[in-house]
C-alpha atoms as a PDB file:
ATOM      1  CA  UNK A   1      98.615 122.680  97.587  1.00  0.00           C
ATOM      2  CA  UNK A   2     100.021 120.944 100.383  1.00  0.00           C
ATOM      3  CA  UNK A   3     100.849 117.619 100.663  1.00  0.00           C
ATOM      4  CA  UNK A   4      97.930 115.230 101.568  1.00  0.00           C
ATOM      5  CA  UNK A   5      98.679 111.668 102.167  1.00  0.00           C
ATOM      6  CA  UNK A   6      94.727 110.665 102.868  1.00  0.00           C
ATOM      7  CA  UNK A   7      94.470 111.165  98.937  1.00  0.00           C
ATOM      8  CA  UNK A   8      97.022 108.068  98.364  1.00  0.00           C
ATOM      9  CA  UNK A   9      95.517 104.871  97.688  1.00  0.00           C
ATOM     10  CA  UNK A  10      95.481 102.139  99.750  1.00  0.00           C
ATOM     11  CA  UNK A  11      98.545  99.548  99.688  1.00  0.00           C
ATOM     12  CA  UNK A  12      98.994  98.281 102.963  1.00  0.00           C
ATOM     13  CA  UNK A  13      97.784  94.910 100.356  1.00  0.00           C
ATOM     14  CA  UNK A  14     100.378  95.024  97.884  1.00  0.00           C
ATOM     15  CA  UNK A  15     103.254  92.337  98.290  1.00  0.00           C
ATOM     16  CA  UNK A  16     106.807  94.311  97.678  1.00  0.00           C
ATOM     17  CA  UNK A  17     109.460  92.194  95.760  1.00  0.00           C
ATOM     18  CA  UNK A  18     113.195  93.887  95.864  1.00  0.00           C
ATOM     19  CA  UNK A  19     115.288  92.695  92.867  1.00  0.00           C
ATOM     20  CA  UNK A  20     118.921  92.399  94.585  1.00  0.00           C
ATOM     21  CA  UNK A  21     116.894  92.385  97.840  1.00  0.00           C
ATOM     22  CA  UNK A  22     120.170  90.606  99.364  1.00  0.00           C
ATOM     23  CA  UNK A  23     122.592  93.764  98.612  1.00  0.00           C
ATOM     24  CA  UNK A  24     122.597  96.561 101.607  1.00  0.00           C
ATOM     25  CA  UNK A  25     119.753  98.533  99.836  1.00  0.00           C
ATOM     26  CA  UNK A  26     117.829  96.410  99.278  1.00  0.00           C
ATOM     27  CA  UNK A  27     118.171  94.427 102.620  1.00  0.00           C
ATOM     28  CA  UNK A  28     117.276  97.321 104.184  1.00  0.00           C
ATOM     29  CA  UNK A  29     114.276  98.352 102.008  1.00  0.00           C
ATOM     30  CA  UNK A  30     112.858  94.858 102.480  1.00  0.00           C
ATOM     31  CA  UNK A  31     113.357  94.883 106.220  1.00  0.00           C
ATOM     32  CA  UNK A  32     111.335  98.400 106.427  1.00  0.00           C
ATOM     33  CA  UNK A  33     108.408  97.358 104.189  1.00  0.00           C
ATOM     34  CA  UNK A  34     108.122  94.011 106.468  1.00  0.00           C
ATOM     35  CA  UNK A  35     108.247  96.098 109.713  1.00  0.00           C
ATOM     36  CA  UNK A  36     105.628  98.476 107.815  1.00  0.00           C
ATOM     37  CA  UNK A  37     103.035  94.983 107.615  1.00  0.00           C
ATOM     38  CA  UNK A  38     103.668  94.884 103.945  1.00  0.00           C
ATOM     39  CA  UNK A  39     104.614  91.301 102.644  1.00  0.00           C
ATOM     40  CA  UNK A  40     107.912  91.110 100.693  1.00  0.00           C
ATOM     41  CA  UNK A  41     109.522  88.582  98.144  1.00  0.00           C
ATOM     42  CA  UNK A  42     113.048  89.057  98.081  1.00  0.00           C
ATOM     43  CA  UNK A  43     115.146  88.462  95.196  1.00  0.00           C
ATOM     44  CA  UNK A  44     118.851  87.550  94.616  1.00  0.00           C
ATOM     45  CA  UNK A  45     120.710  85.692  91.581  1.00  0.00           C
ATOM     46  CA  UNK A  46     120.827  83.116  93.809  1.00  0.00           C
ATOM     47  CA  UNK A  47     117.719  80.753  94.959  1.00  0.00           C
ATOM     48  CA  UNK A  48     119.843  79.633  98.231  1.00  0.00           C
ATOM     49  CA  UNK A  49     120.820  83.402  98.854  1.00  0.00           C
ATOM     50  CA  UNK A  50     117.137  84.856  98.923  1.00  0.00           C
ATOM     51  CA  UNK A  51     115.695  82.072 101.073  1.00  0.00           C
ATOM     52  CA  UNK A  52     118.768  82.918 103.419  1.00  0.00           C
ATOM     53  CA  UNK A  53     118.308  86.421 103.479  1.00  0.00           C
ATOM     54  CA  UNK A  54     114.448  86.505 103.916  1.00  0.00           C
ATOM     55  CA  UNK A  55     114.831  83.640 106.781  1.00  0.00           C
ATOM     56  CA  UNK A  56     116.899  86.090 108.889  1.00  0.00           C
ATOM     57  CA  UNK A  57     114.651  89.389 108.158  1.00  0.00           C
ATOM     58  CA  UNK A  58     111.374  87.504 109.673  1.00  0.00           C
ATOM     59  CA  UNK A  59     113.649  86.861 112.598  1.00  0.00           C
ATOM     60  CA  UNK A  60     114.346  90.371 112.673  1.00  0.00           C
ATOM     61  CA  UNK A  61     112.955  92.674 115.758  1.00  0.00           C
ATOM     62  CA  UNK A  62     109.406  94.449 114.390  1.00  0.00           C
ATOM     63  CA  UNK A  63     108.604  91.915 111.698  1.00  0.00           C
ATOM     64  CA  UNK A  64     105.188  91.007 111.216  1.00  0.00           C
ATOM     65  CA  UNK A  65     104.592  87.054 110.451  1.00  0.00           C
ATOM     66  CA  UNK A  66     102.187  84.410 109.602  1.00  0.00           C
ATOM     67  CA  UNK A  67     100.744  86.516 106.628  1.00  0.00           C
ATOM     68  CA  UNK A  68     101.901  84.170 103.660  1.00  0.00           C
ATOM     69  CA  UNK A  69     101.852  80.767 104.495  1.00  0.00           C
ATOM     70  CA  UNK A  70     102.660  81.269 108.149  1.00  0.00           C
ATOM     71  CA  UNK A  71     105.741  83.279 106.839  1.00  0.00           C
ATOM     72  CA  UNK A  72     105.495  87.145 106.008  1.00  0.00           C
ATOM     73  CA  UNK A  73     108.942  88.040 104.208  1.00  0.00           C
ATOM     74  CA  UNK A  74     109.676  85.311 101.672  1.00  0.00           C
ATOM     75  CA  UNK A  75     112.930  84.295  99.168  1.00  0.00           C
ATOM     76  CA  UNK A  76     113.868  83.030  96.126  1.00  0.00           C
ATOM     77  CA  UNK A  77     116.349  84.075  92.768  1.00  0.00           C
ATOM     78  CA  UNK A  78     114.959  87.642  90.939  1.00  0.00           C
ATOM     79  CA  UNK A  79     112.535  85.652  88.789  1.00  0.00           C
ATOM     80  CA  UNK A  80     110.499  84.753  92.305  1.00  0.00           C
ATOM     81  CA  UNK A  81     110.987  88.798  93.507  1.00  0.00           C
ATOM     82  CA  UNK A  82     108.865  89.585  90.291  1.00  0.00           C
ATOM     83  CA  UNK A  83     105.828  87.749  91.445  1.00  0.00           C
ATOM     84  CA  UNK A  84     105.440  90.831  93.547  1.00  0.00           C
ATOM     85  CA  UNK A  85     102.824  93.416  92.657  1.00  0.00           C
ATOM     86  CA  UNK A  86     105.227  96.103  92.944  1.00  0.00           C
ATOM     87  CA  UNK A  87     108.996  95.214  92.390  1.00  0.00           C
ATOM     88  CA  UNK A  88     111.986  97.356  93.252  1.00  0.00           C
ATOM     89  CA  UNK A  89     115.590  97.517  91.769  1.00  0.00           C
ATOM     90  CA  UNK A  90     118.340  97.042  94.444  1.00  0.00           C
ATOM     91  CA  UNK A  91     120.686  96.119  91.685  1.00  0.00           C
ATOM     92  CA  UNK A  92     124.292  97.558  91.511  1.00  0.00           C
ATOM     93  CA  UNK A  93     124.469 100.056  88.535  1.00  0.00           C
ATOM     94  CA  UNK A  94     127.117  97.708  86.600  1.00  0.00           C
ATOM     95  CA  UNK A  95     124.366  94.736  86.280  1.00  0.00           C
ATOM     96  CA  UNK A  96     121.578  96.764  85.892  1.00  0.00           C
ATOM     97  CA  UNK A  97     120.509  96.545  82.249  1.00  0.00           C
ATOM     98  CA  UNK A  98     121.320  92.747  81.391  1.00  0.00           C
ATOM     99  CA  UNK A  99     119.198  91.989  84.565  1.00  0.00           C
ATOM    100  CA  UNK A 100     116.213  93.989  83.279  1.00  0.00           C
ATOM    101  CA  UNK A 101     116.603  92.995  80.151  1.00  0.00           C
ATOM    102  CA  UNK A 102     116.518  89.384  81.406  1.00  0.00           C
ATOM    103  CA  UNK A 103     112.859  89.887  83.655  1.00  0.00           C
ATOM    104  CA  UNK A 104     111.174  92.172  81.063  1.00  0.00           C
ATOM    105  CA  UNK A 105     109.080  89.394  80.177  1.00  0.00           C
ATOM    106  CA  UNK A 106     108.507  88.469  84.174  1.00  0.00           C
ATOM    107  CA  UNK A 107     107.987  92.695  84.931  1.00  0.00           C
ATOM    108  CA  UNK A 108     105.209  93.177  82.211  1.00  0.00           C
ATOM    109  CA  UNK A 109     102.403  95.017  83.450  1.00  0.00           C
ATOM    110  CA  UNK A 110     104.355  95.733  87.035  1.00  0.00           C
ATOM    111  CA  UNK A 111     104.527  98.965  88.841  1.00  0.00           C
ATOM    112  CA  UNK A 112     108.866  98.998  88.441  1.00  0.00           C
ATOM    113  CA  UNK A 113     111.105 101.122  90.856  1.00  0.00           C
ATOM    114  CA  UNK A 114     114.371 101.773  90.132  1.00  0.00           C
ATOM    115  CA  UNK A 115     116.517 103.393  93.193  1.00  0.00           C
ATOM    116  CA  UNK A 116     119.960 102.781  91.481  1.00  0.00           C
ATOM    117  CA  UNK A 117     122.700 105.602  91.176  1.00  0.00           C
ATOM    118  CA  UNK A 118     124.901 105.269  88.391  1.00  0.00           C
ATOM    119  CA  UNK A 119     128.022 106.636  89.910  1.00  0.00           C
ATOM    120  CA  UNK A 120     131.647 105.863  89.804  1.00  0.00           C
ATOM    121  CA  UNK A 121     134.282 106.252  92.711  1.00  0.00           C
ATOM    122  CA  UNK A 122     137.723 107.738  92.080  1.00  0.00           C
ATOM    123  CA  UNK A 123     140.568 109.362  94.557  1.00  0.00           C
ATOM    124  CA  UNK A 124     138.427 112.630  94.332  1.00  0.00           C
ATOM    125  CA  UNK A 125     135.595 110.732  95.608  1.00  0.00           C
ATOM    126  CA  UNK A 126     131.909 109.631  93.802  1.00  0.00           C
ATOM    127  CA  UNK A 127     130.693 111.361  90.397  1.00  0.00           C
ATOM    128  CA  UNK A 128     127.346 110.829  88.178  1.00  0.00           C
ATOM    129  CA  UNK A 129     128.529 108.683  85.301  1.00  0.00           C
ATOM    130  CA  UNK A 130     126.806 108.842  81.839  1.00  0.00           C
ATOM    131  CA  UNK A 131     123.978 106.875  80.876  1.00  0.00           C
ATOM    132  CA  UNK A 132     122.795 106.697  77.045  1.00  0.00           C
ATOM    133  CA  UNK A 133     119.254 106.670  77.994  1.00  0.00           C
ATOM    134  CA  UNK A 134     119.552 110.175  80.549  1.00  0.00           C
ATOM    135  CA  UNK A 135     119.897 108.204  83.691  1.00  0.00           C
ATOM    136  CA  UNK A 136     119.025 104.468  85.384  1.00  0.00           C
ATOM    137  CA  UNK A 137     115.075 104.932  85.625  1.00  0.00           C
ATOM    138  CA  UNK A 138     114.780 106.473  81.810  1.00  0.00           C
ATOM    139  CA  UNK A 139     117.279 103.141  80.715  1.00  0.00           C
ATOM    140  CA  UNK A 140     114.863 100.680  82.821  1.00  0.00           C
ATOM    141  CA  UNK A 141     111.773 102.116  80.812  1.00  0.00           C
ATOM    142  CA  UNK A 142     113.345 101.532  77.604  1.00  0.00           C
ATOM    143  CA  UNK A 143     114.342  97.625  79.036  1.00  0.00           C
ATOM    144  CA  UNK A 144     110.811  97.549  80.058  1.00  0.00           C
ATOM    145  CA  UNK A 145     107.822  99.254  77.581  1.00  0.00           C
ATOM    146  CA  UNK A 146     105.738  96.736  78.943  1.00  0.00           C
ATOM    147  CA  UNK A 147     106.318  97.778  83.051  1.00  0.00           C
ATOM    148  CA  UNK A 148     104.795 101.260  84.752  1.00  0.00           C
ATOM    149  CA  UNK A 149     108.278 102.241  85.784  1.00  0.00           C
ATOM    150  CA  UNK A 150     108.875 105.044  88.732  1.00  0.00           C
ATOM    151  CA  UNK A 151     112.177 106.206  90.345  1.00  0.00           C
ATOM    152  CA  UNK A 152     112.719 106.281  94.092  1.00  0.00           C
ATOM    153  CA  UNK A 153     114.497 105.311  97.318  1.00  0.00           C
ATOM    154  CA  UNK A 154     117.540 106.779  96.036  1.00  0.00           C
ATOM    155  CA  UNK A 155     118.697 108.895  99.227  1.00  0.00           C
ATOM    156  CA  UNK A 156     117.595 106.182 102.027  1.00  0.00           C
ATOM    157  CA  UNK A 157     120.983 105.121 103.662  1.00  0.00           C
ATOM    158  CA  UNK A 158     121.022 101.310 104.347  1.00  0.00           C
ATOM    159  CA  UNK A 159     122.704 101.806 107.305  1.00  0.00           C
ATOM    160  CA  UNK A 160     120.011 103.111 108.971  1.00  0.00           C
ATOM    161  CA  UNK A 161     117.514 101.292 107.192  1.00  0.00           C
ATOM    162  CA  UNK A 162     118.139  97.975 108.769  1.00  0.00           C
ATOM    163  CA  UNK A 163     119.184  99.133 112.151  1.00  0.00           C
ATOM    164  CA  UNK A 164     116.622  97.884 114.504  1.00  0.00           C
ATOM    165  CA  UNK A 165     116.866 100.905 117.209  1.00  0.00           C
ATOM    166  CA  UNK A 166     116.191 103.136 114.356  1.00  0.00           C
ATOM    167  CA  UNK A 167     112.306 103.972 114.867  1.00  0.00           C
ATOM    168  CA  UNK A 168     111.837 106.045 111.523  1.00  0.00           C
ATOM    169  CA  UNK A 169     113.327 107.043 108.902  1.00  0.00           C
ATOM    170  CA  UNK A 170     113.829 110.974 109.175  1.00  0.00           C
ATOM    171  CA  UNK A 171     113.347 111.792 105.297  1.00  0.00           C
ATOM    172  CA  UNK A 172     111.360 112.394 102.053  1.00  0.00           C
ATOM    173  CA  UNK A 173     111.587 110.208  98.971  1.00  0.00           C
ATOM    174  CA  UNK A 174     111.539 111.661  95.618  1.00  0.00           C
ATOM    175  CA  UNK A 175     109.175 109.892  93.523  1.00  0.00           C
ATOM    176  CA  UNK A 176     109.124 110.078  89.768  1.00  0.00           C
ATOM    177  CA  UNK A 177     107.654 108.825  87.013  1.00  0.00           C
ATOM    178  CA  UNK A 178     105.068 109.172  84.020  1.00  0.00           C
ATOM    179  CA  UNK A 179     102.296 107.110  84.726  1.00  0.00           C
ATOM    180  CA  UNK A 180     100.432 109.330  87.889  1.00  0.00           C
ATOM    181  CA  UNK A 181      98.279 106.362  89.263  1.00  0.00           C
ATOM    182  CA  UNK A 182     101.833 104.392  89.923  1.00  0.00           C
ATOM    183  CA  UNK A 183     103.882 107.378  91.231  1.00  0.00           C
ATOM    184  CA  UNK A 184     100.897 107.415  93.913  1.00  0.00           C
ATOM    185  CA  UNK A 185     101.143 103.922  94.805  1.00  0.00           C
ATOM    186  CA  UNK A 186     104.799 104.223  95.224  1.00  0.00           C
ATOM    187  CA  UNK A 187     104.110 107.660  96.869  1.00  0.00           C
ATOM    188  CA  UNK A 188     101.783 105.493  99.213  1.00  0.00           C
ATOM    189  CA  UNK A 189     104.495 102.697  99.611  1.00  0.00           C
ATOM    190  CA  UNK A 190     106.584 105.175 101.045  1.00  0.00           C
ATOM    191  CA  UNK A 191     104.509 106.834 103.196  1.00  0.00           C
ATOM    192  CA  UNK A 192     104.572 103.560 104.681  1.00  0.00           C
ATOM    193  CA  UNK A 193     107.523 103.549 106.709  1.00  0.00           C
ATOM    194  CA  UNK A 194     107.376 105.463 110.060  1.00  0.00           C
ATOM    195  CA  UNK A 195     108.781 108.709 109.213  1.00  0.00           C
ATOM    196  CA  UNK A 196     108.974 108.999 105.563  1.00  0.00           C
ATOM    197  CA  UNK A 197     106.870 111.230 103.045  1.00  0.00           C
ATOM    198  CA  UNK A 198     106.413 109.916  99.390  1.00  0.00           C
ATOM    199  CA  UNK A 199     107.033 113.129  97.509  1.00  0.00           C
ATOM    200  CA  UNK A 200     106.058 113.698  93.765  1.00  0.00           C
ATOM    201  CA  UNK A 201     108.722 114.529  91.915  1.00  0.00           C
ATOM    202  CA  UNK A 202     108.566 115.194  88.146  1.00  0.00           C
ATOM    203  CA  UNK A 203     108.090 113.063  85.033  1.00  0.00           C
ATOM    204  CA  UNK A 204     110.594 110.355  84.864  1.00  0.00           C
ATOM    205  CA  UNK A 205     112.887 112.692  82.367  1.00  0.00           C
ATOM    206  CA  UNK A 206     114.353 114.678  85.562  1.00  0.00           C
ATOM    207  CA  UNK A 207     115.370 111.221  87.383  1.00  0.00           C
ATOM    208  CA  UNK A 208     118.801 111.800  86.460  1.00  0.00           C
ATOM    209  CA  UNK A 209     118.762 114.760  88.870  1.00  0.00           C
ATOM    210  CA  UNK A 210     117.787 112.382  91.445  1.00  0.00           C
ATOM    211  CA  UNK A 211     120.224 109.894  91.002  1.00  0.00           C
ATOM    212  CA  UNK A 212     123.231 112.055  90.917  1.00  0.00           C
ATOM    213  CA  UNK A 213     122.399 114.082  94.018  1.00  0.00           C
ATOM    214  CA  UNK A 214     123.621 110.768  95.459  1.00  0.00           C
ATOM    215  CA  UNK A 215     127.445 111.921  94.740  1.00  0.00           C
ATOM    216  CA  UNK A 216     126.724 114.332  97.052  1.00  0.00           C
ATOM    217  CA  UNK A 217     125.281 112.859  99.824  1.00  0.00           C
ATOM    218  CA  UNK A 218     127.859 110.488 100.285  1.00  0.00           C
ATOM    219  CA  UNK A 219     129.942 113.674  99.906  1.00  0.00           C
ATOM    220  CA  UNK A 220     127.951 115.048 103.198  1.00  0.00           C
ATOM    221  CA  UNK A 221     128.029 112.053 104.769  1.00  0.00           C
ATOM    222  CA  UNK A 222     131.984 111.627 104.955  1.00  0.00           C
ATOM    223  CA  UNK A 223     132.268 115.307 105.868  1.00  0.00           C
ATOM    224  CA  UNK A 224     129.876 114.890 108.848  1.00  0.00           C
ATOM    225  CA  UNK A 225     130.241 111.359 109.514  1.00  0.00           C
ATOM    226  CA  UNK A 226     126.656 111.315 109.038  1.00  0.00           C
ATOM    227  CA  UNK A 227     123.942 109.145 106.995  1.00  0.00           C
ATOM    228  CA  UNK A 228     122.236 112.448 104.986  1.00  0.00           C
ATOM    229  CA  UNK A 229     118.412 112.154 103.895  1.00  0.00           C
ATOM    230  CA  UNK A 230     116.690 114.630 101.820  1.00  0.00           C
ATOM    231  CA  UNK A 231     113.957 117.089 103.395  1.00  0.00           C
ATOM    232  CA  UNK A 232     111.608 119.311 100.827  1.00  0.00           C
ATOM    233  CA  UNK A 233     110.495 121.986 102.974  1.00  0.00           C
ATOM    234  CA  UNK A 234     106.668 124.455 102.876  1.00  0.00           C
ATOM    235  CA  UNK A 235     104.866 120.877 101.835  1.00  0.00           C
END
């Protein structure tokens, strides 16, 4: 069966809130879901920093405005980012659990999607490090029984993501997860930015796969000089 993105429901509603949405991922995700029309709530551990970093998105070239209170990309600390109806974690790999574990109450009954990459950098370059629970997206389900948690986003390079001149986004995103209706809406999220697919991936179990093809991406990217996406091919 090929790939049919008329069968994905309808989010161009949904507000997107990006936990660590002032890190380089998550800068970059927010800036491509406000270019996309969606509205987004961008978190940060700081109040001051979110408000900051959403005031200079909406300024950004493509931005759609006057959606939410005359402003379309707001800011506040991570607390404000889970207001959203679908909330993504931006979040380096080293604060990831004690921040979950500090919103689970705020992320009940959210769709949750966790793009981190547990890896660790050495002279030989990046490598998958361990993670009790199998891999970032398994440990953010056990931090959250209460949240529909997916995996995705994890091979989007931020540098491209929140270059202006870049159109689209030449690549497919991996989405996984256990609960079908939210791997569709996150499918459909995707499929919101001009050039990417939302791609069904697997049950959340394989997510470790996922994360640690990261290692070598940024492997391909130093060899090339390039910023490497993922393509799935005869879909």
């Amino acid at each position: 069966m090929s790939f049919d993105p008329t069968t994905l429901p309808d989010v161009s509603g949904l507000t997107v809130g990006i936990l660590g949405g002032t890190g380089p991922q998550g800068r970059g995700l927010a800036y491509r879901f406000a270019r996309a029309g969606q509205k987004v709530r961008i978190g940060s551990r700081s109040s001051e920093r979110g408000a900051q970093a959403a005031a200079e998105l909406a300024k950004m070239p493509g931005v759609v405005s006057g959606l939410v209170n005359g402003e379309h990309v707001t800011g506040g600390d991570n607390a404000y980012a889970c207001g959203a109806d679908v909330v993504i974690v931006a979040v380096p790999w080293e604060g990831h659990g004690e921040l979950l574990s500090s919103l689970a109450e705020h992320l009940a009954g959210k769709i949750v999607v966790d793009c981190v990459n547990p890896l660790g950098f050495d002279k030989q370059g990046p490598y998958v490090l361990p993670v009790p629970e199998g891999s970032a997206a398994e440990q953010a389900a056990a931090l959250l029984p209460d949240s529909r948690v997916c995996a995705a986003f994890h091979h989007v390079s931020a540098v491209l993501l929140i270059a202006p001149e870049v159109a689209a986004m030449d690549l497919d995103v991996l989405v996984l997860g256990d609960d079908r209706e939210a791997v569709a809406v996150v499918q459909a999220l995707a499929g919101r930015i001009d050039g990417m697919r939302g791609l069904h991936a697997g049950r959340l179990r394989n997510a470790s796969q996922v994360e640690g093809m990261t290692a070598n991406l940024i492997a391909i990217n130093k060899r090339y000089k390039a910023h490497a996406g993922v393509r799935i091919t005869d879909v």
